[in-house]
C-alpha atoms as a PDB file:
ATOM      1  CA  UNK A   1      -3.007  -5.038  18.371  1.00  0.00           C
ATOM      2  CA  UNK A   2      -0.990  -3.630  15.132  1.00  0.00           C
ATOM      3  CA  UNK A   3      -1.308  -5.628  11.916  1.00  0.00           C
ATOM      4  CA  UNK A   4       1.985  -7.325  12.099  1.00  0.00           C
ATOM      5  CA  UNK A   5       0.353  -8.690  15.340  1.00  0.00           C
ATOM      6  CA  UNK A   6      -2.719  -9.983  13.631  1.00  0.00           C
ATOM      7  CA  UNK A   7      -0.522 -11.648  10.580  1.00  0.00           C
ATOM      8  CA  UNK A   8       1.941 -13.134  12.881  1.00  0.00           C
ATOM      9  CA  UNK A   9      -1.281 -14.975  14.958  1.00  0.00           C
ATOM     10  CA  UNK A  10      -2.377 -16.592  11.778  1.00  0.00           C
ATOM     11  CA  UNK A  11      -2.391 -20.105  10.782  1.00  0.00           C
ATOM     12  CA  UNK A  12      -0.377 -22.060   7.991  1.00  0.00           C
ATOM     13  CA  UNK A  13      -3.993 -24.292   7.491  1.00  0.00           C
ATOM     14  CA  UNK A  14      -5.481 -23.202   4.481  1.00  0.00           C
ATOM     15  CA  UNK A  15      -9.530 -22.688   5.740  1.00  0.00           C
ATOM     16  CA  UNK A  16     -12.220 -24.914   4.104  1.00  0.00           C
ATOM     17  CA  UNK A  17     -13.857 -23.223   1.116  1.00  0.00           C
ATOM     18  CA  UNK A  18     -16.963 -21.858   1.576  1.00  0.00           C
ATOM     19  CA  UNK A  19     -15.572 -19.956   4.902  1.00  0.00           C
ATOM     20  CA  UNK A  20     -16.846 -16.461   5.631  1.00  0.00           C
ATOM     21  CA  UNK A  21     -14.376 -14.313   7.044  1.00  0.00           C
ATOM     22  CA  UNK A  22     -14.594 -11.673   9.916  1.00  0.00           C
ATOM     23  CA  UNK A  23     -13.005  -8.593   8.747  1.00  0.00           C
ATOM     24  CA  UNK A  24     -11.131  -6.121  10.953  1.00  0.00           C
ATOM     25  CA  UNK A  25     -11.077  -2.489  11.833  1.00  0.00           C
ATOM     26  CA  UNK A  26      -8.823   0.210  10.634  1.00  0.00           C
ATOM     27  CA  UNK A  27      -4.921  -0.770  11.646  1.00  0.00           C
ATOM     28  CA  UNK A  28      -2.824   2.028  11.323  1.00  0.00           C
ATOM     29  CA  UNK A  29       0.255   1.339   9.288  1.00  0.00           C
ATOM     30  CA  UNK A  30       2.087   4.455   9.394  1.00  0.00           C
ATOM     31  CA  UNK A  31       2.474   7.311   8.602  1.00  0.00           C
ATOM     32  CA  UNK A  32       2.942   8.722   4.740  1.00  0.00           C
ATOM     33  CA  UNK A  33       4.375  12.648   3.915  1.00  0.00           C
ATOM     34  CA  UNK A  34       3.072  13.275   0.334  1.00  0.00           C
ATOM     35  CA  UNK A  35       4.585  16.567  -0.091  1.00  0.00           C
ATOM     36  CA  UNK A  36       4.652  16.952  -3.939  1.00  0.00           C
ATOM     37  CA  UNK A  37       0.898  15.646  -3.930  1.00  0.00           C
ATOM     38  CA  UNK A  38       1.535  12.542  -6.395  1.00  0.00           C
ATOM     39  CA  UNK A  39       0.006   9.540  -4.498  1.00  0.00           C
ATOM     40  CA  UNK A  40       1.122   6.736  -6.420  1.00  0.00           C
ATOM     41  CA  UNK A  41       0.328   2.809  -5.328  1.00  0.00           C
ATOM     42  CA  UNK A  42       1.707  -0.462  -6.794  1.00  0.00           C
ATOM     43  CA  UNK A  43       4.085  -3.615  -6.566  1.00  0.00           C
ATOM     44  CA  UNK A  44       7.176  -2.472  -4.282  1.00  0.00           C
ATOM     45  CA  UNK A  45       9.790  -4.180  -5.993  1.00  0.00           C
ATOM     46  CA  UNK A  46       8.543  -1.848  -9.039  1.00  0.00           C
ATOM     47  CA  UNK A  47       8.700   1.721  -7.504  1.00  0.00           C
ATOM     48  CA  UNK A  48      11.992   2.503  -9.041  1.00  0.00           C
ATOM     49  CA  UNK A  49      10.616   1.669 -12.677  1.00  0.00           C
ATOM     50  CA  UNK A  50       7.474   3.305 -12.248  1.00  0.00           C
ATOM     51  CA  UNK A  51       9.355   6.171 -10.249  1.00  0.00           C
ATOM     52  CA  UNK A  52      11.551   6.491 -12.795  1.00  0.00           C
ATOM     53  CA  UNK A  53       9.191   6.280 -15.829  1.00  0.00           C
ATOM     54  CA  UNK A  54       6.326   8.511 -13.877  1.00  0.00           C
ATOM     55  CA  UNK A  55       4.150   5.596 -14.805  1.00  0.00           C
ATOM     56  CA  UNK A  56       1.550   3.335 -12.641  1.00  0.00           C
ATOM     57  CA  UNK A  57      -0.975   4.113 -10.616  1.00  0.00           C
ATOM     58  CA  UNK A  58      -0.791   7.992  -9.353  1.00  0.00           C
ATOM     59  CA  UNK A  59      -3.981  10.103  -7.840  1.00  0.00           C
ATOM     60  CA  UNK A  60      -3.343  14.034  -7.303  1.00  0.00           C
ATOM     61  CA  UNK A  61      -3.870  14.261  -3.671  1.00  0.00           C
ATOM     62  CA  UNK A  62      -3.461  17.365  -1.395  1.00  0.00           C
ATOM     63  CA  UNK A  63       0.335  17.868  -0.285  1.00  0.00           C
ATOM     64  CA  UNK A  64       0.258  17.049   3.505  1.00  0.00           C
ATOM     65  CA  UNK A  65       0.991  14.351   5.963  1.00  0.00           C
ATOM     66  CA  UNK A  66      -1.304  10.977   5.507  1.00  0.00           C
ATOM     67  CA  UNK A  67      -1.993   8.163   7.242  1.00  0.00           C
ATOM     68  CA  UNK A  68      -1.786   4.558   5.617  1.00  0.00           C
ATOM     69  CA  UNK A  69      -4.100   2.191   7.556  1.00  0.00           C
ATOM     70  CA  UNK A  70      -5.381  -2.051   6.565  1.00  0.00           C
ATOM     71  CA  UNK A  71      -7.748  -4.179   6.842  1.00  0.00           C
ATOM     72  CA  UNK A  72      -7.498  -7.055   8.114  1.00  0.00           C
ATOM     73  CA  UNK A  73      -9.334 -10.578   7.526  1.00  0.00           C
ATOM     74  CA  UNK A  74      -9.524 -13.825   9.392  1.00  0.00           C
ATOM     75  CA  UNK A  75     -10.772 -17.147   7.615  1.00  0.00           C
ATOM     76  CA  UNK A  76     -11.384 -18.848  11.220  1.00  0.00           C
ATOM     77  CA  UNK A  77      -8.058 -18.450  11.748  1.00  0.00           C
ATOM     78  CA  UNK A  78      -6.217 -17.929   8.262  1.00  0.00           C
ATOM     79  CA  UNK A  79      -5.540 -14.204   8.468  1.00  0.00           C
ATOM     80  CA  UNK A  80      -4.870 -11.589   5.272  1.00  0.00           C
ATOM     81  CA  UNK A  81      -4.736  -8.264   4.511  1.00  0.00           C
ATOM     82  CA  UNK A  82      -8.410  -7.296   2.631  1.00  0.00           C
ATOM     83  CA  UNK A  83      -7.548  -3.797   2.145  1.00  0.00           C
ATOM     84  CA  UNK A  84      -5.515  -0.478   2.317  1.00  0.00           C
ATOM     85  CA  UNK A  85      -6.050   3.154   2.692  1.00  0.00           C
ATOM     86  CA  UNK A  86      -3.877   6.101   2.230  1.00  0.00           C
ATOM     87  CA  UNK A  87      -5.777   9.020   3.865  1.00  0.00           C
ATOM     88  CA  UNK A  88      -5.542  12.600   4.683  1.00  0.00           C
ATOM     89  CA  UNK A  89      -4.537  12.882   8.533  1.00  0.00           C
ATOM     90  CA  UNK A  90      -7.014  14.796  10.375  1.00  0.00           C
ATOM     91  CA  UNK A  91     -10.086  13.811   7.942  1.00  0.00           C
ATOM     92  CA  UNK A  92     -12.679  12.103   9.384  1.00  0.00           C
ATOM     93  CA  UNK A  93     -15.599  11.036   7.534  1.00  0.00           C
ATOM     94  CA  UNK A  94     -15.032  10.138   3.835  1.00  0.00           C
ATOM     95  CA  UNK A  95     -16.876   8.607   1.118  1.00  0.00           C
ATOM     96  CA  UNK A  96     -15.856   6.246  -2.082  1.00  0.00           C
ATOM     97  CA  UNK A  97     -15.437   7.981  -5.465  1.00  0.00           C
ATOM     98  CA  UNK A  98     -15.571   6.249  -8.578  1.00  0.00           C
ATOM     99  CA  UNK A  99     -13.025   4.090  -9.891  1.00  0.00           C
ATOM    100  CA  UNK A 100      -9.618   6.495 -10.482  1.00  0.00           C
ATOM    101  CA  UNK A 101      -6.962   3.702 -11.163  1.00  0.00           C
ATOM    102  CA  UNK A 102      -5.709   0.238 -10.838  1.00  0.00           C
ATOM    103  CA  UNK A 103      -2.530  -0.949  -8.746  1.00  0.00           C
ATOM    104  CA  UNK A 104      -1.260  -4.657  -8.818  1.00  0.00           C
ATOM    105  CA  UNK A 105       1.608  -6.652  -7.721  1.00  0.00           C
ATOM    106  CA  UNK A 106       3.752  -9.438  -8.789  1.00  0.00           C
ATOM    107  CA  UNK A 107       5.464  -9.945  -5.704  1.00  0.00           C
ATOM    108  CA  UNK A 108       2.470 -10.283  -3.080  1.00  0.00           C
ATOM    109  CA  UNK A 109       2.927  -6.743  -1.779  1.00  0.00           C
ATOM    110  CA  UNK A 110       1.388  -3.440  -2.649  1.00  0.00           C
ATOM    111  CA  UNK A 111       3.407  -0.343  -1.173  1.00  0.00           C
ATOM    112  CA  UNK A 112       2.190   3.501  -0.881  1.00  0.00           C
ATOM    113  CA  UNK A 113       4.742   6.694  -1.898  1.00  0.00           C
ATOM    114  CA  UNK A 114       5.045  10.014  -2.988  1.00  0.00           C
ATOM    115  CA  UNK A 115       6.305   9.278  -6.432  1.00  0.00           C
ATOM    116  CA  UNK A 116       7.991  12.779  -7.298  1.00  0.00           C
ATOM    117  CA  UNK A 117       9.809  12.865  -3.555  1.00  0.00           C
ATOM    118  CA  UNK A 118      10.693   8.534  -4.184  1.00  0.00           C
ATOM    119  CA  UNK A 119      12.134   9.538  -8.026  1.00  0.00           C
ATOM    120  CA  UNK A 120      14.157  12.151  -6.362  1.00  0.00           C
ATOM    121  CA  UNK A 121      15.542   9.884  -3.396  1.00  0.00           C
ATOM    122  CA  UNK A 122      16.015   6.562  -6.199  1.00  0.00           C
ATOM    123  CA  UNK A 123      18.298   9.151  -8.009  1.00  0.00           C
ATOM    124  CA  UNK A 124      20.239  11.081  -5.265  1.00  0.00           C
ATOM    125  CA  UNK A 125      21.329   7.200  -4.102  1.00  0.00           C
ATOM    126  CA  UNK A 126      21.726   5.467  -7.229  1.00  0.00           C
ATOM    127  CA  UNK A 127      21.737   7.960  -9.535  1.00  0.00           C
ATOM    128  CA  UNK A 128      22.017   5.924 -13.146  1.00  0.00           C
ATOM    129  CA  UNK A 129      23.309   3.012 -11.797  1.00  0.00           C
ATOM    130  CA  UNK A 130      19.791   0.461 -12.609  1.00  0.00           C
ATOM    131  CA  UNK A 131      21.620  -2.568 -11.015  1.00  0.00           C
ATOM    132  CA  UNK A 132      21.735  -1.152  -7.579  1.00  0.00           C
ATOM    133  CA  UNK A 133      18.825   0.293  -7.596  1.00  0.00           C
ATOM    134  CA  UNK A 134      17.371  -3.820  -8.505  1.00  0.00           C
ATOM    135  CA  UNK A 135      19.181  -4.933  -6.041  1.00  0.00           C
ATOM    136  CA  UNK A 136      18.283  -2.770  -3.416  1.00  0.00           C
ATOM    137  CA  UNK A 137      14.873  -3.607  -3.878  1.00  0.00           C
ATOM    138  CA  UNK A 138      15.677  -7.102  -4.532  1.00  0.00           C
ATOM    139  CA  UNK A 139      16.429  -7.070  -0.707  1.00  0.00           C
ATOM    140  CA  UNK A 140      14.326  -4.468   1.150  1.00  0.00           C
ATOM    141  CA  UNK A 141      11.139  -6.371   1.249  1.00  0.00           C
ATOM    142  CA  UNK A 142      11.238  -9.099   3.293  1.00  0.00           C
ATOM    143  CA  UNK A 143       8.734  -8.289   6.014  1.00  0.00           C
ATOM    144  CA  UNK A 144       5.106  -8.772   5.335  1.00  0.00           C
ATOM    145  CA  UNK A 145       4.382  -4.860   7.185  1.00  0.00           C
ATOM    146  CA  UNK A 146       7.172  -2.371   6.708  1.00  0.00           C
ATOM    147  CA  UNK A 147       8.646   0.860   5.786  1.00  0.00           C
ATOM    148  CA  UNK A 148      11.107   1.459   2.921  1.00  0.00           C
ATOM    149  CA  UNK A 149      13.986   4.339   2.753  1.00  0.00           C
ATOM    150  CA  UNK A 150      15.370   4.258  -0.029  1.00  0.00           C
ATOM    151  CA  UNK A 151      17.940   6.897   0.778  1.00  0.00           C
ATOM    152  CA  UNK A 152      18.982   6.891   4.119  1.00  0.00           C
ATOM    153  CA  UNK A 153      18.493   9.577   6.548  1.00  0.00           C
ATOM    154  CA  UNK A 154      16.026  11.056   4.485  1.00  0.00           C
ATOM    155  CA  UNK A 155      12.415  11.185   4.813  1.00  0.00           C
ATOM    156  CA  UNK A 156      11.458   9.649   1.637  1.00  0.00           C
ATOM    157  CA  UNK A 157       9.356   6.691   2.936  1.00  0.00           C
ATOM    158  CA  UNK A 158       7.512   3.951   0.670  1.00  0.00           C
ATOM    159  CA  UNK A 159       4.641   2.083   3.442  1.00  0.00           C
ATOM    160  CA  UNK A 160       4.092  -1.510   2.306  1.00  0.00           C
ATOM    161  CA  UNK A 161       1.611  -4.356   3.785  1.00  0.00           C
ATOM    162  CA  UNK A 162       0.826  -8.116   2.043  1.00  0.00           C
ATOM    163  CA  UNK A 163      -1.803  -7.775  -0.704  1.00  0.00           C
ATOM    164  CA  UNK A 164      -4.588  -9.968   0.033  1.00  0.00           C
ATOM    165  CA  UNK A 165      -3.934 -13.467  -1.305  1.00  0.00           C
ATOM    166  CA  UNK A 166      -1.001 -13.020  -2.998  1.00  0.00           C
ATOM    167  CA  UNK A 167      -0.092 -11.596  -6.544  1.00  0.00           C
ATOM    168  CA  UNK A 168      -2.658  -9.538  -8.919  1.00  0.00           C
ATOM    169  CA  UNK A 169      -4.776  -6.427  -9.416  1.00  0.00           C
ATOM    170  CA  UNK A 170      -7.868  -4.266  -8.975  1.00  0.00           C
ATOM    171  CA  UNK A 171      -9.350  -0.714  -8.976  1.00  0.00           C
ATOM    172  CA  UNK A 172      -8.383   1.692  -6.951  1.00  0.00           C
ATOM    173  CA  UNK A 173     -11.054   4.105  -5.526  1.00  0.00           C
ATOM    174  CA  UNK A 174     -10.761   8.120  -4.193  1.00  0.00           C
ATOM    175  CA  UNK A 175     -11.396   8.918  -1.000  1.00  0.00           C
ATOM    176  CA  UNK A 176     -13.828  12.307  -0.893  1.00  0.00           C
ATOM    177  CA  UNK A 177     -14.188  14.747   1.584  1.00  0.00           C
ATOM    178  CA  UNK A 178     -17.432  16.475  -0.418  1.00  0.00           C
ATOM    179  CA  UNK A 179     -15.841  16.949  -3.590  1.00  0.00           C
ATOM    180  CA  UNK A 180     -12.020  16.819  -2.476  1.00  0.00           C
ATOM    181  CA  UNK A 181      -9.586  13.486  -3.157  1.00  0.00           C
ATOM    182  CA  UNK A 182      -8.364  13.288   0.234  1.00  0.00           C
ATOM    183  CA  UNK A 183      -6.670  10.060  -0.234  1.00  0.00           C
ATOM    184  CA  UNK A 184      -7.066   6.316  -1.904  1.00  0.00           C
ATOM    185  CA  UNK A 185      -8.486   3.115  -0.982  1.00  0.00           C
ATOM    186  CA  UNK A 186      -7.821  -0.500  -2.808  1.00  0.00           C
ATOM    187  CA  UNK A 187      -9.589  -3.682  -2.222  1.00  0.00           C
ATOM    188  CA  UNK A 188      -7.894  -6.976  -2.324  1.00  0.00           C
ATOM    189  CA  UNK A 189     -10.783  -9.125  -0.843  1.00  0.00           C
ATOM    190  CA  UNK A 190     -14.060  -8.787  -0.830  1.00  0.00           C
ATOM    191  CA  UNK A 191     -15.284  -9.455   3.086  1.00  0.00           C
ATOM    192  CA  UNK A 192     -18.517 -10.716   1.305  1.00  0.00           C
ATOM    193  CA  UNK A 193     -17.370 -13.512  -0.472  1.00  0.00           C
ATOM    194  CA  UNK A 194     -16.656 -16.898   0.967  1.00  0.00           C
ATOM    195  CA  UNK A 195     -12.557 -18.547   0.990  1.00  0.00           C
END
């Protein structure tokens, strides 16, 4: 089962408050080159301004190929993404740093880029021209799981999935191989706490 699977199986009833839900393994997203090493996370329909501006939530990672992978979690039957993780392929066992950011969202999605190699591809297609770089964005989210090009052909690639109940913010954590940032991980839900 892929997450797109387990969102599309969920229910429109809101659950009863007080329900517990049963969270999910590891779903594997996609796949993420990070090839300048500038991990950045945040609201989709704002990679162009934060691109642009080299501002929002960025971790130094090691250049390489990474793997973005949710969680998923089911309210007897009301299903949601609880978390994401952008990790190092090939790492296995990793542990939580301390708090190294915060990414949030306005539009109810968080998405997952290179920022340096995403600047580059918002300017080789739009070059100065803001309104059609809006507009593109405007339109390229309307999945709840996806991948975003923003220049086609290319391998520029920004990996997006629902956040959690909709629209906000938290911390965002380093993953560590021993010492090394290998990666990121965000919470949107706490699997703890009841609907």
């Amino acid at each position: 089962m892929s997450l797109r699977d387990f969102l599309d199986a969920s229910s429109s009833d809101e659950p009863d408050p007080g329900t517990i839900g049963n969270e999910t393994d590891w779903f594997r997203v996609g796949t993420l080159p990070i090839p300048t090493g500038h991990l950045w996370m945040g609201d989709p329909q704002m990679s162009w301004a934060e691109a642009n501006s080299e501002d929002g939530c960025v971790v130094i990672v090691p250049s390489g190929i990474y793997r973005v992978e949710a969680k998923g979690i089911d309210f007897n039957g009301s299903r949601f993404v609880s978390r994401i993780r952008v990790l190092l392929d090939g790492v296995g066992e990793v542990t939580l740093g301390d708090e190294c950011g915060e990414a949030g969202t306005d539009s109810g999605q968080i998405g997952v880029a290179d920022q340096q190699v995403l600047k580059s591809a918002f300017e080789a297609r739009f070059g100065d021209d803001v309104d059609a770089a809006l507009e593109c964005l405007e339109d390229a989210f309307h999945s709840e799981v996806g991948v975003f090009v923003p220049e086609p052909g290319s391998e520029t690639s920004l990996v997006y999935v629902p956040s959690g109940f909709g629209d906000g913010g938290g911390p965002v954590f380093p993953l560590l191989s021993g010492e090394k940032c290998v990666g990121i991980e965000h919470a949107f839900i706490d699997a703890s706490d009841p609907f």
